[in-house]
C-alpha atoms as a PDB file:
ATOM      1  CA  UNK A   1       5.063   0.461  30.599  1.00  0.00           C
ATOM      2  CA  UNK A   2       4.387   2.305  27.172  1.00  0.00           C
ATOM      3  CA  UNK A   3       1.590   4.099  28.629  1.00  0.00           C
ATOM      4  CA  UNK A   4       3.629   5.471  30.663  1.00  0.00           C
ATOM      5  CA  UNK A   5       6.616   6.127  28.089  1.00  0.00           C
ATOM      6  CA  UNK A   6       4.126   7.762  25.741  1.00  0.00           C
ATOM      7  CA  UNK A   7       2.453  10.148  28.685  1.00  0.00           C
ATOM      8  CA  UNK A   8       3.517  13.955  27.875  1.00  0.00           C
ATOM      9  CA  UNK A   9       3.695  14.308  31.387  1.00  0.00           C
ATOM     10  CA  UNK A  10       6.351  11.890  32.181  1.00  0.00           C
ATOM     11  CA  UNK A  11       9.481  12.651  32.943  1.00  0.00           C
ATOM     12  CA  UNK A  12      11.742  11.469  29.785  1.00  0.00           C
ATOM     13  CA  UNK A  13      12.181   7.624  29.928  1.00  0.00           C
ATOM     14  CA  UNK A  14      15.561   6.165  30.855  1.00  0.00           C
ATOM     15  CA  UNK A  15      17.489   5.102  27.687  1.00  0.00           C
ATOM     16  CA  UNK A  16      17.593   1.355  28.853  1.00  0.00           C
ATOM     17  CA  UNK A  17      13.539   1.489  28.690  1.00  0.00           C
ATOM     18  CA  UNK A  18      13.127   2.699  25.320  1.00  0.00           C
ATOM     19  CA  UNK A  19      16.173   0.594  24.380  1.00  0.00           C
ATOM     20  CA  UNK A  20      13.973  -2.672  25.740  1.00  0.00           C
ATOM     21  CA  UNK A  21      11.049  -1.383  23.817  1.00  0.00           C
ATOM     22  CA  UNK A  22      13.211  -1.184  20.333  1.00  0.00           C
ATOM     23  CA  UNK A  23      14.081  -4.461  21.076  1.00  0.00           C
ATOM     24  CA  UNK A  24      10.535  -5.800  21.355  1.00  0.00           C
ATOM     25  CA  UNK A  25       9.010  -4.269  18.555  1.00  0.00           C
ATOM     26  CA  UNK A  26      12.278  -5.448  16.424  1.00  0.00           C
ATOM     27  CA  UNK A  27      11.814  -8.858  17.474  1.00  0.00           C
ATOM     28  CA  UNK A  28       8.266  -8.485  16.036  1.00  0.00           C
ATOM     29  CA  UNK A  29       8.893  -7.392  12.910  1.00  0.00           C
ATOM     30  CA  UNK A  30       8.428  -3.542  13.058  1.00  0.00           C
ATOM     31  CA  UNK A  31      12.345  -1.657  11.318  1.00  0.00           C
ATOM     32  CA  UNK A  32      13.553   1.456  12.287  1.00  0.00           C
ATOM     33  CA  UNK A  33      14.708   3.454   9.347  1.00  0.00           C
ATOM     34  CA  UNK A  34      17.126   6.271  10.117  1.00  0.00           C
ATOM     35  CA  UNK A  35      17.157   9.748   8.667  1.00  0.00           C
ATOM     36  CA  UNK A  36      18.633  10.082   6.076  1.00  0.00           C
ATOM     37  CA  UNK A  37      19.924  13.817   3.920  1.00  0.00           C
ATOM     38  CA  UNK A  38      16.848  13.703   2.130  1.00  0.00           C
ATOM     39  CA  UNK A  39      14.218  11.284   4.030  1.00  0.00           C
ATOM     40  CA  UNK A  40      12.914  11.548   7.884  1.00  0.00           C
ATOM     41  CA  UNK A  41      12.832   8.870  10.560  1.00  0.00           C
ATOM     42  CA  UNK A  42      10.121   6.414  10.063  1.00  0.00           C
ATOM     43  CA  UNK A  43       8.795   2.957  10.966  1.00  0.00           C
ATOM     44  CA  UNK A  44       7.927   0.035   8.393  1.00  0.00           C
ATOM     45  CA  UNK A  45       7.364  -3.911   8.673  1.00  0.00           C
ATOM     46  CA  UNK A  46      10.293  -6.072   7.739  1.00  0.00           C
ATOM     47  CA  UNK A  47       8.004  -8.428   6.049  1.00  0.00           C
ATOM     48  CA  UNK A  48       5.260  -7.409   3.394  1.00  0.00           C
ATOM     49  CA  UNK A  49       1.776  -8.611   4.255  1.00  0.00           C
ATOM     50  CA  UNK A  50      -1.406  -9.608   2.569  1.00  0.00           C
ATOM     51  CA  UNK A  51      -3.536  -8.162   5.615  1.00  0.00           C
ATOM     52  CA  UNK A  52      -1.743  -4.458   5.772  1.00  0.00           C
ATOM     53  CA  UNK A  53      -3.535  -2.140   3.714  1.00  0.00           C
ATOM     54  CA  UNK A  54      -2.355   1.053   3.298  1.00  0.00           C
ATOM     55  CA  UNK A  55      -4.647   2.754   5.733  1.00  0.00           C
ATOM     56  CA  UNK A  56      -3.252   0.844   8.384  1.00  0.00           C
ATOM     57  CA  UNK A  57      -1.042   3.057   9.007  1.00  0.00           C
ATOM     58  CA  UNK A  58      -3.150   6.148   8.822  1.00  0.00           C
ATOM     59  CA  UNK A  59      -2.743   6.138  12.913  1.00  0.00           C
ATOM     60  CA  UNK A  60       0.735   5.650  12.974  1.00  0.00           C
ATOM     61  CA  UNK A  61       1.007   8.609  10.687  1.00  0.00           C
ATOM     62  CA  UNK A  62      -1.469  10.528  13.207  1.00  0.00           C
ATOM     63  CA  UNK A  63       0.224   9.204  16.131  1.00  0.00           C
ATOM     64  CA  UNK A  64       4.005  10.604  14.990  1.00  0.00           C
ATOM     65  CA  UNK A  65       1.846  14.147  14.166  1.00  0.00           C
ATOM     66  CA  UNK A  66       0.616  13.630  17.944  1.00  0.00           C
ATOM     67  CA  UNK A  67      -2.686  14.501  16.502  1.00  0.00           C
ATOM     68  CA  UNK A  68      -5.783  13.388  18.405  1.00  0.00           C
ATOM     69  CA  UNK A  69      -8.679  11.791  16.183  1.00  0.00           C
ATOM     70  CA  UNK A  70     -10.947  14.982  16.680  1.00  0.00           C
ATOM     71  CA  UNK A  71      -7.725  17.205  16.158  1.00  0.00           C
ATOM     72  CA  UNK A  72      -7.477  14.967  12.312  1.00  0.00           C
ATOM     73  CA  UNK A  73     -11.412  15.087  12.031  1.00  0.00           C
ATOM     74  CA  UNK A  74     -11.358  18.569  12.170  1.00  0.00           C
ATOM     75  CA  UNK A  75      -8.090  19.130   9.976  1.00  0.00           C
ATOM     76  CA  UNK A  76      -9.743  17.072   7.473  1.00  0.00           C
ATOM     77  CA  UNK A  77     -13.022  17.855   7.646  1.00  0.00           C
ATOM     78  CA  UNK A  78     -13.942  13.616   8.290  1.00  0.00           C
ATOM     79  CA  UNK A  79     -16.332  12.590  11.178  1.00  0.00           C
ATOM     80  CA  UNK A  80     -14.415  11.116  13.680  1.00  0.00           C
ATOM     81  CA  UNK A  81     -16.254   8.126  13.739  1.00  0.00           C
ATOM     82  CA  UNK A  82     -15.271   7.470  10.128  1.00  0.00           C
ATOM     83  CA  UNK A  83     -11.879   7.892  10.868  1.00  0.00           C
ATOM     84  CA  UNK A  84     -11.840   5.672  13.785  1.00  0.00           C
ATOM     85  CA  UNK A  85     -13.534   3.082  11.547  1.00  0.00           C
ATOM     86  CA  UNK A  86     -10.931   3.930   8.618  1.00  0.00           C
ATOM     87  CA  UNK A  87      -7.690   2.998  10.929  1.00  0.00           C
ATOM     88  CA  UNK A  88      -9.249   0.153  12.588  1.00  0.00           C
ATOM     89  CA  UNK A  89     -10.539  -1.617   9.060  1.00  0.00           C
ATOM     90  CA  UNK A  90     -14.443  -1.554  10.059  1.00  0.00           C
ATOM     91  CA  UNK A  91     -15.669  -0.328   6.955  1.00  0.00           C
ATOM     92  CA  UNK A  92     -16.283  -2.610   3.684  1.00  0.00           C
ATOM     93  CA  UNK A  93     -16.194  -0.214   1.821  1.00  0.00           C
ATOM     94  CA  UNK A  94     -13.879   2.911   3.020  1.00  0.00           C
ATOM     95  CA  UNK A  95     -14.947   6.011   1.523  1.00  0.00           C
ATOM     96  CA  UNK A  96     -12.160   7.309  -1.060  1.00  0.00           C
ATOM     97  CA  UNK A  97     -12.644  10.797  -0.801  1.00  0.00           C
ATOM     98  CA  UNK A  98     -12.268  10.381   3.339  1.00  0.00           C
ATOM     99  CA  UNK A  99      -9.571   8.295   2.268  1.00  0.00           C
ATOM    100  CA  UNK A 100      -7.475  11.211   0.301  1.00  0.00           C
ATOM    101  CA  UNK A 101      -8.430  13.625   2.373  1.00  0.00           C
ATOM    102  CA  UNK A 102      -6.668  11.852   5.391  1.00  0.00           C
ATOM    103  CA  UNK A 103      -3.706  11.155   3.323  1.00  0.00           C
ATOM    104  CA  UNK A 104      -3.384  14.544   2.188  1.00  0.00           C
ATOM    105  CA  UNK A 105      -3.362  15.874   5.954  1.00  0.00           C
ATOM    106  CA  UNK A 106      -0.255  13.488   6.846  1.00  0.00           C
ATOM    107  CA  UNK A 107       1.358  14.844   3.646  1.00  0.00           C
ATOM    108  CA  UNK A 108       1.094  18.205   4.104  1.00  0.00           C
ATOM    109  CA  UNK A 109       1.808  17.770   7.724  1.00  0.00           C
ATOM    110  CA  UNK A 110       5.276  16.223   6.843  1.00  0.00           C
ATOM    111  CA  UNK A 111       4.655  12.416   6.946  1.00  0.00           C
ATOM    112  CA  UNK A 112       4.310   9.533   4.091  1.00  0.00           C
ATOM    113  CA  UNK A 113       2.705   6.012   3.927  1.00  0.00           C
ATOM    114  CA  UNK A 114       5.605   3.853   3.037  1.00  0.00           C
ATOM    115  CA  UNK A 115       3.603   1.092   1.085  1.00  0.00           C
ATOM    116  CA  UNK A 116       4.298  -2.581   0.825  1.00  0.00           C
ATOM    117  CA  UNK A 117       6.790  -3.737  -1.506  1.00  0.00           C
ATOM    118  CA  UNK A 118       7.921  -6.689  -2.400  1.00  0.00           C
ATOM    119  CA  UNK A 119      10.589  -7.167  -0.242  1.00  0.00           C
ATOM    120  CA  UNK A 120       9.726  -5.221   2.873  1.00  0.00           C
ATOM    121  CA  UNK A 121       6.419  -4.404   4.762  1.00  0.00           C
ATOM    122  CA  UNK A 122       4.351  -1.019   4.958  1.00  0.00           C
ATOM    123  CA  UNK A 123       5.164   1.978   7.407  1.00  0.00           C
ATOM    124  CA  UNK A 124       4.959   5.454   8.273  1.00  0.00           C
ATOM    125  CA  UNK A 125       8.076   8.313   7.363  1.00  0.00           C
ATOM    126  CA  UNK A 126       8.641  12.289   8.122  1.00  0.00           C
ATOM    127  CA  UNK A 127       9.242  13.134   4.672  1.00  0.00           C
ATOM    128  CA  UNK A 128      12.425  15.162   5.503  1.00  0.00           C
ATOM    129  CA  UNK A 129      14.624  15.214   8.207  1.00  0.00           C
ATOM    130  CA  UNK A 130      15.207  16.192  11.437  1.00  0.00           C
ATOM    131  CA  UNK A 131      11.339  17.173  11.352  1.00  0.00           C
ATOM    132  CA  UNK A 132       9.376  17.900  14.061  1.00  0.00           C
ATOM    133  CA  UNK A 133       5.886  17.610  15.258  1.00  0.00           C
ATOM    134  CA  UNK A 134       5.129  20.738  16.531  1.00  0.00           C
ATOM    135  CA  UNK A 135       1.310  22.025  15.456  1.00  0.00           C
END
């Protein structure tokens, strides 16, 4: 079912489906923060977690950007491959400077990485509101 609700080509899903989907990821721990005057939509974990590191959520960031990988590799100027590896925690040691450079792209592109606190979990935000993803 979210294939489908995330295909570009779909018609735009019924409100009861993405209501059920809210509900699911809700009931697993994911909040929904509203926009706010100053602060975009975003997404962050109710809990915080020792396993979430910040570039966890370097996808999430890409994914609200609808960027591909090789759209963000060539943004960026990182390999794809690293990036893949970078947002899927197969590196020992990820490269800083790939790292930033990421980071900056979301930035400038209108998103932050919401990091853990002590209270709440990580997420993804549009840094102002009513944004929108258009390239």
């Amino acid at each position: 079912m979210l294939k489908l609700l995330e295909d570009p080509l779909r018609k735009r899903p019924d409100l009861e489906s993405l209501r059920k989907v809210r509900v699911a990821l809700e009931e697993n721990g994911v909040m929904f923060l509203a926009a706010t005057d100053y602060l975009g939509e975003g997404v962050r974990f109710a809990t915080p977690s020792e396993e979430r590191r910040t570039t966890d959520f370097f996808r999430c960031g890409r994914a609200m950007l609808d960027l591909s990988i090789d759209e963000m590799a060539s943004i960026s100027k990182v390999g794809r491959i690293t990036i893949g590896r970078i947002e899927r925690d197969k590196l020992s040691r990820p490269p800083e400077g790939s790292i930033k450079k990421l980071r900056e792209v979301l930035f400038e592109r209108g998103v932050t990485i919401l990091p853990e606190e002590a209270d709440v979990g990580g997420g993804v935000r549009f840094r102002t509101p009513g944004f929108s993803s258009s390239r």
